[in-house]
PDB file of N, CA and C in Angstrom:
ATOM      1  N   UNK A   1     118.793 121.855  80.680  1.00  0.00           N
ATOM      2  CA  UNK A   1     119.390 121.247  81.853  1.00  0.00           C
ATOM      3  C   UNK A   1     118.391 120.364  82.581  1.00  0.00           C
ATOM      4  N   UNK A   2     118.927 119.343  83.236  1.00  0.00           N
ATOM      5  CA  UNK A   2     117.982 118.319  84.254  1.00  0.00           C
ATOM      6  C   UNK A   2     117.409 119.311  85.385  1.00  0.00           C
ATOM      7  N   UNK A   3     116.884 118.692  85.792  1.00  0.00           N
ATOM      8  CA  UNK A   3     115.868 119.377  87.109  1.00  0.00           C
ATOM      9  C   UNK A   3     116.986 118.121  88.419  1.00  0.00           C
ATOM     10  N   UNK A   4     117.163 119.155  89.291  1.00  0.00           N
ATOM     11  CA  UNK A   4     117.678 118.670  90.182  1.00  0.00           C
ATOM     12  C   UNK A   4     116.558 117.917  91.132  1.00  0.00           C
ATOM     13  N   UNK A   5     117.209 116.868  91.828  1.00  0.00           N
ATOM     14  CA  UNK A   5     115.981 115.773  92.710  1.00  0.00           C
ATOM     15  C   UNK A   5     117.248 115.535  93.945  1.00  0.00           C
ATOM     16  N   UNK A   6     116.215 115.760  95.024  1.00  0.00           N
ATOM     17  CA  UNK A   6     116.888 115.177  96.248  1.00  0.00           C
ATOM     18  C   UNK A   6     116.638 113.763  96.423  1.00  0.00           C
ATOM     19  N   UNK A   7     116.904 112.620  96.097  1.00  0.00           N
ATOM     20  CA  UNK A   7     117.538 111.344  96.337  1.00  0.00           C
ATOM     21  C   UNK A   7     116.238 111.116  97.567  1.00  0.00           C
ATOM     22  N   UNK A   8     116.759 111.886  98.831  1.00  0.00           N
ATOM     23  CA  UNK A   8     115.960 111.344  99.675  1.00  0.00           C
ATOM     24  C   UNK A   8     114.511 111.546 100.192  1.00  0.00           C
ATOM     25  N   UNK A   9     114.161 112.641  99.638  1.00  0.00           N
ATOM     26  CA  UNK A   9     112.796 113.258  99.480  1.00  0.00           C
ATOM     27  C   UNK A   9     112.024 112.305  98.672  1.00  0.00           C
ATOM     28  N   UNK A  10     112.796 112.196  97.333  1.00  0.00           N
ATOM     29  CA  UNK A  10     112.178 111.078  96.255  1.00  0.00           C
ATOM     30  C   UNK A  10     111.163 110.048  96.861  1.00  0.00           C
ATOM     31  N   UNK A  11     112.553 108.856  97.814  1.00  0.00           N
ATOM     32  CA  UNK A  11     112.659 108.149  97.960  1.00  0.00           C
ATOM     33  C   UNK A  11     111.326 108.141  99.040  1.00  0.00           C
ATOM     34  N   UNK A  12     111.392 109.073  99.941  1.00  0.00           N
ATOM     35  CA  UNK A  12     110.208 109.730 100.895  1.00  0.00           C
ATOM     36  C   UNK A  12     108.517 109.506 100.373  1.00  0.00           C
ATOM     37  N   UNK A  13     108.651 110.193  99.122  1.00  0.00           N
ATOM     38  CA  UNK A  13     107.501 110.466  98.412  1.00  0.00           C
ATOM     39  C   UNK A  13     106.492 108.966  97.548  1.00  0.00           C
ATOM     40  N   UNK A  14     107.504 108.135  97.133  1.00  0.00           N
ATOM     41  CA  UNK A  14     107.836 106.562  96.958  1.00  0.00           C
ATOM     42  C   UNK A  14     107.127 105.918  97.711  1.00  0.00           C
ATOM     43  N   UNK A  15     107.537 105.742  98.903  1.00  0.00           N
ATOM     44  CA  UNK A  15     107.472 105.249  99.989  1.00  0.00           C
ATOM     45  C   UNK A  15     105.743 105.533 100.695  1.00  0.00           C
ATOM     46  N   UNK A  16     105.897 106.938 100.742  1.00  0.00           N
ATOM     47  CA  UNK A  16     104.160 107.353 101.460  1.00  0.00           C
ATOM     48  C   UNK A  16     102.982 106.720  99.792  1.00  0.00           C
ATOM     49  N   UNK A  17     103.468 107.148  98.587  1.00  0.00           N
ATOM     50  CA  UNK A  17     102.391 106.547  97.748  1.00  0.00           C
ATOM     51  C   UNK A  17     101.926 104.814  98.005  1.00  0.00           C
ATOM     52  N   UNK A  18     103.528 104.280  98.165  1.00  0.00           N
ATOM     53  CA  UNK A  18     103.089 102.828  98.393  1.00  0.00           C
ATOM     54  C   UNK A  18     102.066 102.656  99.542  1.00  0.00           C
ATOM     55  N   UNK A  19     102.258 103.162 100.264  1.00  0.00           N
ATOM     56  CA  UNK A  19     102.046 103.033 101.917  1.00  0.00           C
ATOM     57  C   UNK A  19     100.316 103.639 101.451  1.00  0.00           C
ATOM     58  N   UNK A  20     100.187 104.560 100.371  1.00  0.00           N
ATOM     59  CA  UNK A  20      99.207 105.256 100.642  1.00  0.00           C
ATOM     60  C   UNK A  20      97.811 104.267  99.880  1.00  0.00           C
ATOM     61  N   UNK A  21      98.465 103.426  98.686  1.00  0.00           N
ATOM     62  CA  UNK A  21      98.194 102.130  98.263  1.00  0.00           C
ATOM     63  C   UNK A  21      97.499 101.239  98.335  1.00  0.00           C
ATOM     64  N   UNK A  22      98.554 100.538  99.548  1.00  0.00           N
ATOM     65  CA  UNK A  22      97.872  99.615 100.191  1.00  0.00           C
ATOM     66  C   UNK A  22      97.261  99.974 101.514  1.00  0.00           C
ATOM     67  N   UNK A  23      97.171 101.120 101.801  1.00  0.00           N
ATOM     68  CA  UNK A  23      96.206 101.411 102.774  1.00  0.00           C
ATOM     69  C   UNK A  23      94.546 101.717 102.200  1.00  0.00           C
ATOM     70  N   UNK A  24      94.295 101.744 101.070  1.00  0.00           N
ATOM     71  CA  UNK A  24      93.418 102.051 100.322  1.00  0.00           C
ATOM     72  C   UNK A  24      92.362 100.282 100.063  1.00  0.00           C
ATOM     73  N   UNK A  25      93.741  99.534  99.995  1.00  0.00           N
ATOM     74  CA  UNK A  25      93.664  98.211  99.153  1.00  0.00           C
ATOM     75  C   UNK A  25      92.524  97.452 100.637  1.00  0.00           C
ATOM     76  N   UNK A  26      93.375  98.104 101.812  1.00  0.00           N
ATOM     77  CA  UNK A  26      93.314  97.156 103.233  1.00  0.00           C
ATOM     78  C   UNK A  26      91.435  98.040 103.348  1.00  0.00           C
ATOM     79  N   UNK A  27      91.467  99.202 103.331  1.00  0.00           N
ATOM     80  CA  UNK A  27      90.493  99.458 103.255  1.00  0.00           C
ATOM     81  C   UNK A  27      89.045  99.307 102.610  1.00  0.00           C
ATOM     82  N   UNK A  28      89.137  99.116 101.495  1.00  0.00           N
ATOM     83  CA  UNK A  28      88.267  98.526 100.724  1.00  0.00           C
ATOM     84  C   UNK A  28      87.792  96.859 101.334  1.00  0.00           C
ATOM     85  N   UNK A  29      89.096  96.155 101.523  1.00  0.00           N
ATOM     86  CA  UNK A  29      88.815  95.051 101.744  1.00  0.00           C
ATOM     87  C   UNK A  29      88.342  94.925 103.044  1.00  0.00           C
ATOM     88  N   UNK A  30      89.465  95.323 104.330  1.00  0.00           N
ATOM     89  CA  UNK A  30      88.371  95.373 105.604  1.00  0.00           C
ATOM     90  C   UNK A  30      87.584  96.386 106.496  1.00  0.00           C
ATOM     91  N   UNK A  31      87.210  97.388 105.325  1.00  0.00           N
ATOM     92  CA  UNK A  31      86.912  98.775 105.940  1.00  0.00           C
ATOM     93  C   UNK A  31      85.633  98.704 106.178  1.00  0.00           C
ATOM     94  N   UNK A  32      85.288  99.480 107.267  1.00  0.00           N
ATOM     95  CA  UNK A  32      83.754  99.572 107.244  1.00  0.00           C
ATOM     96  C   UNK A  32      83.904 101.030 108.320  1.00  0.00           C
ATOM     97  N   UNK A  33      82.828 101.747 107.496  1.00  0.00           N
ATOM     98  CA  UNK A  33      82.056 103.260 108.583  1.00  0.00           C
ATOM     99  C   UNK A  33      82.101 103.091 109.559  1.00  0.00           C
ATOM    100  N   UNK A  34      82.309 103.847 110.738  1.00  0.00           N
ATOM    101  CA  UNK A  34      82.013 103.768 112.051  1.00  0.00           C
ATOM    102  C   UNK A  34      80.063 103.694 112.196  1.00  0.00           C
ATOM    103  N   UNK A  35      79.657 104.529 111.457  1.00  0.00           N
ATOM    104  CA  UNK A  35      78.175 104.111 111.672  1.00  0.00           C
ATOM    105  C   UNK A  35      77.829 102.275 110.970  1.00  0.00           C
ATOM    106  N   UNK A  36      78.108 101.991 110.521  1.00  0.00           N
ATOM    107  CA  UNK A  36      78.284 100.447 110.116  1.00  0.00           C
ATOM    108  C   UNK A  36      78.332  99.821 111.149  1.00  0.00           C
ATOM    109  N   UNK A  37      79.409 100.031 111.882  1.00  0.00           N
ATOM    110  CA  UNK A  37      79.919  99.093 112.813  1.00  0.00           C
ATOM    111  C   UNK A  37      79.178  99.215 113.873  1.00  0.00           C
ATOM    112  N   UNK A  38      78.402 100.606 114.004  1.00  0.00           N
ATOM    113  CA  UNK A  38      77.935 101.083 115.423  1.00  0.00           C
ATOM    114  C   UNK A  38      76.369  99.750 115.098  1.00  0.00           C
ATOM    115  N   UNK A  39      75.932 100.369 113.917  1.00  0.00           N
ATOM    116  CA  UNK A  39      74.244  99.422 113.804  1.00  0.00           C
ATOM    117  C   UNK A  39      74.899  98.137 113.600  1.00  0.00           C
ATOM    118  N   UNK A  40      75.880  97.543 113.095  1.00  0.00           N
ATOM    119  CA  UNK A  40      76.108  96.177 113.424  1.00  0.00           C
ATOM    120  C   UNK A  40      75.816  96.008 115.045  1.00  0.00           C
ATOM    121  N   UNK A  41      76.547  96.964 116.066  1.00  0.00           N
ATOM    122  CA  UNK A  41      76.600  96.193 117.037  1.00  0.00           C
ATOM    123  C   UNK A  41      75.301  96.288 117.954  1.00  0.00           C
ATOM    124  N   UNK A  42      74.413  97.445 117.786  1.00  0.00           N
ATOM    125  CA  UNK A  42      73.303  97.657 117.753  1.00  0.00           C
ATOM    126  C   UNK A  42      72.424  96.318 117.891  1.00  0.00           C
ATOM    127  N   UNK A  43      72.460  95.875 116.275  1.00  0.00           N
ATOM    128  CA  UNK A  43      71.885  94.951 115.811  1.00  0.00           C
ATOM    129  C   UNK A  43      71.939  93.542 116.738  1.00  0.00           C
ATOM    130  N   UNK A  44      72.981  93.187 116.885  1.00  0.00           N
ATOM    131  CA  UNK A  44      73.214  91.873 117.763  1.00  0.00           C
ATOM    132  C   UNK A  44      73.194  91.912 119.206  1.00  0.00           C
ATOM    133  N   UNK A  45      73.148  93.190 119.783  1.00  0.00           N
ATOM    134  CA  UNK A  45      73.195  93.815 121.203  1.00  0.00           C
ATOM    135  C   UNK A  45      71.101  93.414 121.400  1.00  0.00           C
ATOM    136  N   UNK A  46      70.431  94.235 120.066  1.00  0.00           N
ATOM    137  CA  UNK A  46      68.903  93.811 119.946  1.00  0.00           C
ATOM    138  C   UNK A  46      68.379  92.413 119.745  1.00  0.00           C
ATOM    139  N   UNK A  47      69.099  91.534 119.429  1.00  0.00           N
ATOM    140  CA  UNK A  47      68.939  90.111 119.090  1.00  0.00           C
ATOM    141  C   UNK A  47      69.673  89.462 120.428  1.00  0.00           C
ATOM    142  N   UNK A  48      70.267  89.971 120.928  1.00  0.00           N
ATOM    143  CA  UNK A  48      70.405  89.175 122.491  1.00  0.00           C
ATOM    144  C   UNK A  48      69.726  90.092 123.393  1.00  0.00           C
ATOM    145  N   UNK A  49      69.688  90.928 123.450  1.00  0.00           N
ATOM    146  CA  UNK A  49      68.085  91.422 124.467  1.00  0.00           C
ATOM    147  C   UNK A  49      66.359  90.468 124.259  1.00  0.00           C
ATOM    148  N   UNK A  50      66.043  90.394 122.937  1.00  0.00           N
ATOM    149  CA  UNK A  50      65.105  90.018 122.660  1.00  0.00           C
ATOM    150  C   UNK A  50      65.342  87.888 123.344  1.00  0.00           C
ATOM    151  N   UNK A  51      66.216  87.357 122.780  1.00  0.00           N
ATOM    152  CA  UNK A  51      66.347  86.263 123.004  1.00  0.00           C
ATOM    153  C   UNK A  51      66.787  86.089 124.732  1.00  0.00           C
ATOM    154  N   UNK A  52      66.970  87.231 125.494  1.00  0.00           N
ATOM    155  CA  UNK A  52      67.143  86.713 126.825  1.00  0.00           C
ATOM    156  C   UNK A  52      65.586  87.085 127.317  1.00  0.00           C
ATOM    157  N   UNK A  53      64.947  87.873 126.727  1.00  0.00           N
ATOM    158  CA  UNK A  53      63.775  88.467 126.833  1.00  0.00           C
ATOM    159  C   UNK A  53      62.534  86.946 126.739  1.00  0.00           C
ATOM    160  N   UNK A  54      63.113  86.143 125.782  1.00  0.00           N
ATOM    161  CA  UNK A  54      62.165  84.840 125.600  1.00  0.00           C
ATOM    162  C   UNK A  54      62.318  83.941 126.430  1.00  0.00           C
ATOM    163  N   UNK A  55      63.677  83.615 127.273  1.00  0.00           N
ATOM    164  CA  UNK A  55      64.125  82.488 127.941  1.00  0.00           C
ATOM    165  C   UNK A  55      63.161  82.270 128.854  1.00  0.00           C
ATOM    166  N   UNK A  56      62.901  80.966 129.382  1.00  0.00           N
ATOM    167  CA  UNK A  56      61.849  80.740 130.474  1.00  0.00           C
ATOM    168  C   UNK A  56      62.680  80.754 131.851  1.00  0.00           C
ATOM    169  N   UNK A  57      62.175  81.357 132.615  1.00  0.00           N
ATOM    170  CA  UNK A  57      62.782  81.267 134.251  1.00  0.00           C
ATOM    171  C   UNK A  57      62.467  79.507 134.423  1.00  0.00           C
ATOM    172  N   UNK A  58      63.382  79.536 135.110  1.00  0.00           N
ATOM    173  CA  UNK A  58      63.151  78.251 135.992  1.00  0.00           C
ATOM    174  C   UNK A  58      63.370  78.152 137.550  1.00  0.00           C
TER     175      UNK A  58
END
């Protein structure tokens, strides 16, 4: 005998793989660590300290 399938569960299960997919796809492409992002901003937060640090008063 067939194995019985609920139609809408299926359809449920379908649905979260796609979803689960291209959330993978988006990730790779624009993902980055929260520690990444933190020393990125680190980084440019230290490069405008230093460069206001050089400016000459006038």
């Amino acid at each position: 005998m067939a194995e019985i399938v609920n139609l809408r569960q299926a359809k449920k299960q379908a649905a979260r793989k796609a979803a689960r997919v291209n959330a993978d796809v988006n990730a790779a492409k624009f993902g980055r660590t929260k520690a990444e992002r933190e020393l990125e901003k680190a980084q440019a937060e230290k490069v405008k300290r230093d460069l206001d640090g050089h400016r000459r008063e006038t």
